[in-house]
Protein backbone atom coordinates (compact mmCIF):
# COMPACT_ATOMS: atom_id res chain seq x y z
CA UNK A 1 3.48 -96.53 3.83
CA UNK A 2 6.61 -98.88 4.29
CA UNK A 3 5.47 -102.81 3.25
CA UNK A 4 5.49 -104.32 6.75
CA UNK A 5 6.64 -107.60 5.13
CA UNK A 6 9.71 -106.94 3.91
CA UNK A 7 13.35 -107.75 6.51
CA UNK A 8 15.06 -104.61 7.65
CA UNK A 9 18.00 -104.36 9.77
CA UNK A 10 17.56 -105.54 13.57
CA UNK A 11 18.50 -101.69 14.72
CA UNK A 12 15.47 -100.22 13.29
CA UNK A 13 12.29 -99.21 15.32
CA UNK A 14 10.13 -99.86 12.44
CA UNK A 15 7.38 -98.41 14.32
CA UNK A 16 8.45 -94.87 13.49
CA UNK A 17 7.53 -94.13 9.65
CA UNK A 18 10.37 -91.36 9.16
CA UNK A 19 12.76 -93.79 11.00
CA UNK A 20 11.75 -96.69 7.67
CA UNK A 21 11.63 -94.45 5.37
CA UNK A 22 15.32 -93.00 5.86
CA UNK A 23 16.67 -96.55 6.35
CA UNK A 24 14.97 -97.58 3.10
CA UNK A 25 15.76 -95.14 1.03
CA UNK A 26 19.35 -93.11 2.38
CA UNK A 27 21.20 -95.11 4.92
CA UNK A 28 23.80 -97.34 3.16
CA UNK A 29 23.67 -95.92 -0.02
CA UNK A 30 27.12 -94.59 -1.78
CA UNK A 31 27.24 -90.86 -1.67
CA UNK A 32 29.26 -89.09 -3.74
CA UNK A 33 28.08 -85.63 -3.54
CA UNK A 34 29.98 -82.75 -1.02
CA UNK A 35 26.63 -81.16 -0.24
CA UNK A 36 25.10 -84.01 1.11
CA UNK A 37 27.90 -85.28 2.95
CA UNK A 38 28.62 -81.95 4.23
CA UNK A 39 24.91 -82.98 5.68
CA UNK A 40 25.74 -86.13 7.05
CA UNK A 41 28.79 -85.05 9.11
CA UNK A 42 27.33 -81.97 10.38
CA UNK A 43 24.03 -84.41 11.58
CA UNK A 44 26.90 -86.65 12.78
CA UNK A 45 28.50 -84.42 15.09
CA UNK A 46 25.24 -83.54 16.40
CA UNK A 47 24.39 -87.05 17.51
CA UNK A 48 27.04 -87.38 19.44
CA UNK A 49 25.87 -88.97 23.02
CA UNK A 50 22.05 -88.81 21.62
CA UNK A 51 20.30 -91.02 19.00
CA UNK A 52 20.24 -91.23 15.62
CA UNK A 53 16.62 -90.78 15.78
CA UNK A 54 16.16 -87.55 17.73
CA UNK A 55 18.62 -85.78 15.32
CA UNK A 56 16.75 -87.81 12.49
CA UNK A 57 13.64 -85.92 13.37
CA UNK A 58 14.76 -82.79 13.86
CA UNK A 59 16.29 -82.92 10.30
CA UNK A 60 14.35 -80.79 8.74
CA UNK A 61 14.92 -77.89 11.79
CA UNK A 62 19.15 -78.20 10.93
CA UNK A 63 18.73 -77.80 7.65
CA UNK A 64 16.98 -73.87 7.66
CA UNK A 65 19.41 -73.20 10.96
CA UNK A 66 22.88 -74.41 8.87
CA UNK A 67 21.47 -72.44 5.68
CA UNK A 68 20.44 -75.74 3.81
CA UNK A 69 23.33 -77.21 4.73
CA UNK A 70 25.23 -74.88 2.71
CA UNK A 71 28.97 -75.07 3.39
CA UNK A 72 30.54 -72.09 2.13
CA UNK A 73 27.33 -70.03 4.04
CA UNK A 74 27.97 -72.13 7.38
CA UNK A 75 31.69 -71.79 7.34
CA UNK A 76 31.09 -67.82 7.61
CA UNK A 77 28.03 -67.78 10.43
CA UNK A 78 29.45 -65.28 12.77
CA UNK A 79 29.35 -65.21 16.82
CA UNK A 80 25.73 -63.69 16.26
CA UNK A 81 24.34 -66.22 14.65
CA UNK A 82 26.04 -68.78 16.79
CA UNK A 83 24.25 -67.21 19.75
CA UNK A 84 20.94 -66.64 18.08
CA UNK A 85 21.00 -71.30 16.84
CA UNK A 86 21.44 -71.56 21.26
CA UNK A 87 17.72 -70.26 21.06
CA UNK A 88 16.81 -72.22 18.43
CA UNK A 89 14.54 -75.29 19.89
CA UNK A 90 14.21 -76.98 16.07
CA UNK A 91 18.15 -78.14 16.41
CA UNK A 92 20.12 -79.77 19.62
CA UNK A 93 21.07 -76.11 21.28
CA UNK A 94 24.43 -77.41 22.61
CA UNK A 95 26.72 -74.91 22.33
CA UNK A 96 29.92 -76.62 21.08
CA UNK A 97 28.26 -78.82 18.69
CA UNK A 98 26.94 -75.67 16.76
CA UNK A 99 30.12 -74.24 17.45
CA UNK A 100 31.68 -77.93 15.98
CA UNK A 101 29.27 -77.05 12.83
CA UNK A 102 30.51 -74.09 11.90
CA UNK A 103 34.02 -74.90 12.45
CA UNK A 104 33.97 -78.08 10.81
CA UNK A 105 32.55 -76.26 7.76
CA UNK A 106 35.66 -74.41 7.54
CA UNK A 107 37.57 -77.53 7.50
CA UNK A 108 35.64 -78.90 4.93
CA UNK A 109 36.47 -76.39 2.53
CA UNK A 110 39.94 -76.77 3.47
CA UNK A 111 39.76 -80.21 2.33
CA UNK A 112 37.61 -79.21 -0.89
CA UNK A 113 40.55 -77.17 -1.21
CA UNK A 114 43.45 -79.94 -1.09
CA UNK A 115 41.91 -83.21 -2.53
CA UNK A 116 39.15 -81.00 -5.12
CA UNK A 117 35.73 -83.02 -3.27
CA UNK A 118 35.48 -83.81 0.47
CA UNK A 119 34.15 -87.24 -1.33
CA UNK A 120 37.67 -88.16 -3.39
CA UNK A 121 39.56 -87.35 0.56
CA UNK A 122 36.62 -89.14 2.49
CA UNK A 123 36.83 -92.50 0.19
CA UNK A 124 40.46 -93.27 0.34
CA UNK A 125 39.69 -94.79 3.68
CA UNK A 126 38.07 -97.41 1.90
CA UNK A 127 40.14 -97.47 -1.09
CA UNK A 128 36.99 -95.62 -3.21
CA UNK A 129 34.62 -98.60 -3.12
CA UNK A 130 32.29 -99.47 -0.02
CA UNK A 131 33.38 -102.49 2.14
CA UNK A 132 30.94 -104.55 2.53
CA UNK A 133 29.31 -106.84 6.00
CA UNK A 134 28.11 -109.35 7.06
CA UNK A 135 25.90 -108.91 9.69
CA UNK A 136 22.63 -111.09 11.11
CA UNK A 137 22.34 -109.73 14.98
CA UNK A 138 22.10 -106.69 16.30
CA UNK A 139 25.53 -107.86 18.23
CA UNK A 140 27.69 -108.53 15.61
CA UNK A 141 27.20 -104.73 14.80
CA UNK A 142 30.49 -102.73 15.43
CA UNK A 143 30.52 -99.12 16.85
CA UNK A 144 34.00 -98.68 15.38
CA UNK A 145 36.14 -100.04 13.36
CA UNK A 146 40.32 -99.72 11.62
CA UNK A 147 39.17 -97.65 9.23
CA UNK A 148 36.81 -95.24 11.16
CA UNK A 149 39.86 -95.20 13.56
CA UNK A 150 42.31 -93.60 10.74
CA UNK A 151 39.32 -91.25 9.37
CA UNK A 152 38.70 -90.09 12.58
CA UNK A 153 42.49 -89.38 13.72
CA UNK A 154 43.06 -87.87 10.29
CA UNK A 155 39.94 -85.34 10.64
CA UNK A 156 41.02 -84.27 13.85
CA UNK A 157 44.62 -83.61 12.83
CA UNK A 158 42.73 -81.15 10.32
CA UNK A 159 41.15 -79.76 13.12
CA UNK A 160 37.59 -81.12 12.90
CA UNK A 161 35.56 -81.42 16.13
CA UNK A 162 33.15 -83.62 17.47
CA UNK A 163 34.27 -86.61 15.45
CA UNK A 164 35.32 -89.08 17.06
CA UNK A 165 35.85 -92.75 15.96
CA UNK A 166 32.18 -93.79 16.30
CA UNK A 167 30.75 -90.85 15.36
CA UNK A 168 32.89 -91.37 12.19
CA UNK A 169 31.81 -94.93 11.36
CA UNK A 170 28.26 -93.66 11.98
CA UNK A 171 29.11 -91.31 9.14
CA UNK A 172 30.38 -94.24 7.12
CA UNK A 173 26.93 -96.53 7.60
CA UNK A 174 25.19 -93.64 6.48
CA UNK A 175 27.12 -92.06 3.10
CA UNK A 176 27.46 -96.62 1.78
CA UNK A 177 31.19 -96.63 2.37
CA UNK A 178 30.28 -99.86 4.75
CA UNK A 179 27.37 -101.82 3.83
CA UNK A 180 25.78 -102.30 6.64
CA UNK A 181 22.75 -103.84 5.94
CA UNK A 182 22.30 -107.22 8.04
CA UNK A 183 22.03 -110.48 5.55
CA UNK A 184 18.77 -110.94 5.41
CA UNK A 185 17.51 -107.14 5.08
CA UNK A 186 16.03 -106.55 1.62
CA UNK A 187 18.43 -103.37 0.97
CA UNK A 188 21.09 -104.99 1.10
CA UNK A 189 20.98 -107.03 -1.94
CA UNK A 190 19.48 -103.58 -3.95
CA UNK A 191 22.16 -101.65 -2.69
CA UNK A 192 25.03 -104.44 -3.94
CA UNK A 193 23.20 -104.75 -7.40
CA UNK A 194 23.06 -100.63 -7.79
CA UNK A 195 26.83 -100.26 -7.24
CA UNK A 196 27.92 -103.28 -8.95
């Protein structure tokens, strides 16, 4: 059970468990690895127009539709299997974000394929080390921001979809290239002291 007394970020509904427990333990923290942000970006796209949360909880539903979030086994789902994730009621069924999915796994190896890790092309816009904020109120968060901007544009000149500039610095919160944490939230400090 999450300690009650410790200061989290002023976005989270720390009334939902699996809400505290993903903020505690995943969002903000440097990731590194393709598979997992080949996870991120495809729960990313998903979001887009919904909340966090109601892709958040269907989590575990995306990852047996997108093969465990398998890129190379996503990036080869065929019109079939396209159709048969519309009936699926454990993921968002919108058409062109699954659609968005499997395409954007075809761009990712593409990328793999030019820079050797999604990771060494997705931290350039950050010059490889995560920028860190200050933030106290919910309103000083930003939904975008110059470098989301230039990730996004460059993404969708590779032919990514679904990924636009917010949706991109949503992707950035997550995978610790911005710390996001708000000054007096407790991961903050853990999460400066673990990549220092």
């Amino acid at each position: 059970m999450p300690d009650p007394q410790l200061c989290r970020c002023p976005w989270l509904d720390t009334s939902k468990p699996d809400y505290v427990q993903y903020h505690d333990e995943e969002w903000g923290v440097p990731v590194y690895d393709d598979d997992k942000l080949f996870e991120y970006l495809t729960l990313e796209s998903a979001q887009a127009g919904l909340s966090w949360y109601s892709i958040l909880k269907r989590r575990q539903g995306y990852r047996q539709a997108f093969a465990d979030f398998n890129v190379k086994a996503v990036a080869q789902f065929s019109q079939q299997q396209i159709e048969a994730l519309m009936q699926n009621d454990k993921i968002i069924r919108n058409k062109l974000k699954i659609q968005a999915a499997v395409n954007n796994a075809q761009r990712f190896l593409e990328i793999q394929q030019a820079f050797g890790s999604f990771s060494k092309y997705m931290w350039q816009f950050v010059d490889h080390k995560p920028k860190v904020n200050r933030f106290k109120a919910l309103s000083d968060y930003p939904a975008t921001s110059p470098e989301s901007d230039a990730f996004s544009k460059d993404l969708k000149k590779r032919g990514f979809k679904f990924i636009g500039s917010t949706t991109c610095y949503a992707h950035m919160q997550a995978c610790g290239m911005v710390n996001d944490h708000s000054m007096d939230c407790f991961r903050r400090k853990q999460i400066l002291e673990d990549t220092n």
